[in-house]
Protein backbone atom coordinates (compact mmCIF):
# COMPACT_ATOMS: atom_id res chain seq x y z
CA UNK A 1 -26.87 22.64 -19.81
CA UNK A 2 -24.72 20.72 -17.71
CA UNK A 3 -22.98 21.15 -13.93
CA UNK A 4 -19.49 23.33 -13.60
CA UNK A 5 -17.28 20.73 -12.80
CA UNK A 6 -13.30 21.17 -11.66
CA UNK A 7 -10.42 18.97 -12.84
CA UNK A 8 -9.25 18.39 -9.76
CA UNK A 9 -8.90 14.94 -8.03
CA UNK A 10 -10.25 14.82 -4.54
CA UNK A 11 -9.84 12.01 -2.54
CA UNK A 12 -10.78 11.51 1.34
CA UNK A 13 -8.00 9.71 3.32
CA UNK A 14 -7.15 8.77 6.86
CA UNK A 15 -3.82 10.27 7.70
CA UNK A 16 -0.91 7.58 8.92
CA UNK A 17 -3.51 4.39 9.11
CA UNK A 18 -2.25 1.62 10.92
CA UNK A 19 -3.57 -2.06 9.53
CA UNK A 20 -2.01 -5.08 11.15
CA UNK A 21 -2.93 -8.52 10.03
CA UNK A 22 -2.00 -12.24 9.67
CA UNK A 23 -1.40 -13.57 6.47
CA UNK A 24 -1.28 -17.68 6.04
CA UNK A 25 0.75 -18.85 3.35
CA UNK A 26 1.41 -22.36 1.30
CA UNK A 27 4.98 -24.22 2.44
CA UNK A 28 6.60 -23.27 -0.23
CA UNK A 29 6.26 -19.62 0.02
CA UNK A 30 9.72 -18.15 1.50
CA UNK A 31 10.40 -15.53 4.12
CA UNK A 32 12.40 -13.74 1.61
CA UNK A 33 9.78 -13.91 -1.44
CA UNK A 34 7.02 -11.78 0.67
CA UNK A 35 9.68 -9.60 2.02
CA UNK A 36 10.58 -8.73 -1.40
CA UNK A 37 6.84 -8.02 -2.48
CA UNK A 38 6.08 -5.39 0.97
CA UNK A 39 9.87 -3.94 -0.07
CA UNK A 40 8.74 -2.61 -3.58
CA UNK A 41 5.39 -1.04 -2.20
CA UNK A 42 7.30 -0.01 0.69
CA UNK A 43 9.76 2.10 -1.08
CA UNK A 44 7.56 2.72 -4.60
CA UNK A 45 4.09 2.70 -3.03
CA UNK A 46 0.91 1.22 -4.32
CA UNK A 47 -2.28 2.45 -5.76
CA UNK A 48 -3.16 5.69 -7.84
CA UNK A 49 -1.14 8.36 -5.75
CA UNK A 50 2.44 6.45 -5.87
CA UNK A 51 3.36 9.45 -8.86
CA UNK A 52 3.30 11.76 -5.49
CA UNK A 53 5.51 9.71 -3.03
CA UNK A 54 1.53 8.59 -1.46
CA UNK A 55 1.01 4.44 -0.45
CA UNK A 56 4.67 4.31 1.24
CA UNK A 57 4.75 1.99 4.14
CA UNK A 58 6.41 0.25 6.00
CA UNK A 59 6.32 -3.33 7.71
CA UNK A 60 7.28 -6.11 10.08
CA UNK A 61 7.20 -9.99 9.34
CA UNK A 62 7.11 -11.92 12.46
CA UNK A 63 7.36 -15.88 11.35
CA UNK A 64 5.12 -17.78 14.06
């Protein structure tokens, strides 16, 4: 026969990670388009625990 196995989702996670990173884009890419793409994950989240209120963030754009 087979293992006892539970329906419940377990998932190991760092609690409040910080990532910071520069991103290069082509000319034509605007200030505003990329702040508009890190605004929806920031407020809907990203990835399969967004149902919960999990993969909020929040960010900066520095232009450089």
């Amino acid at each position: 026969t087979g293992q006892m196995m539970t329906s419940i989702k377990r998932f190991c996670y760092v609690d409040r990670p910080t990532m910071e990173f520069t991103l290069k884009t082509l000319p034509n890419i605007h200030h505003s388009d990329l702040e508009k793409v890190f605004e929806y994950g920031g407020v809907h989240g990203y990835l399969g625990e967004r149902s919960v209120g999990k993969g909020k963030y929040t960010f900066t754009i520095k232009e450089g």
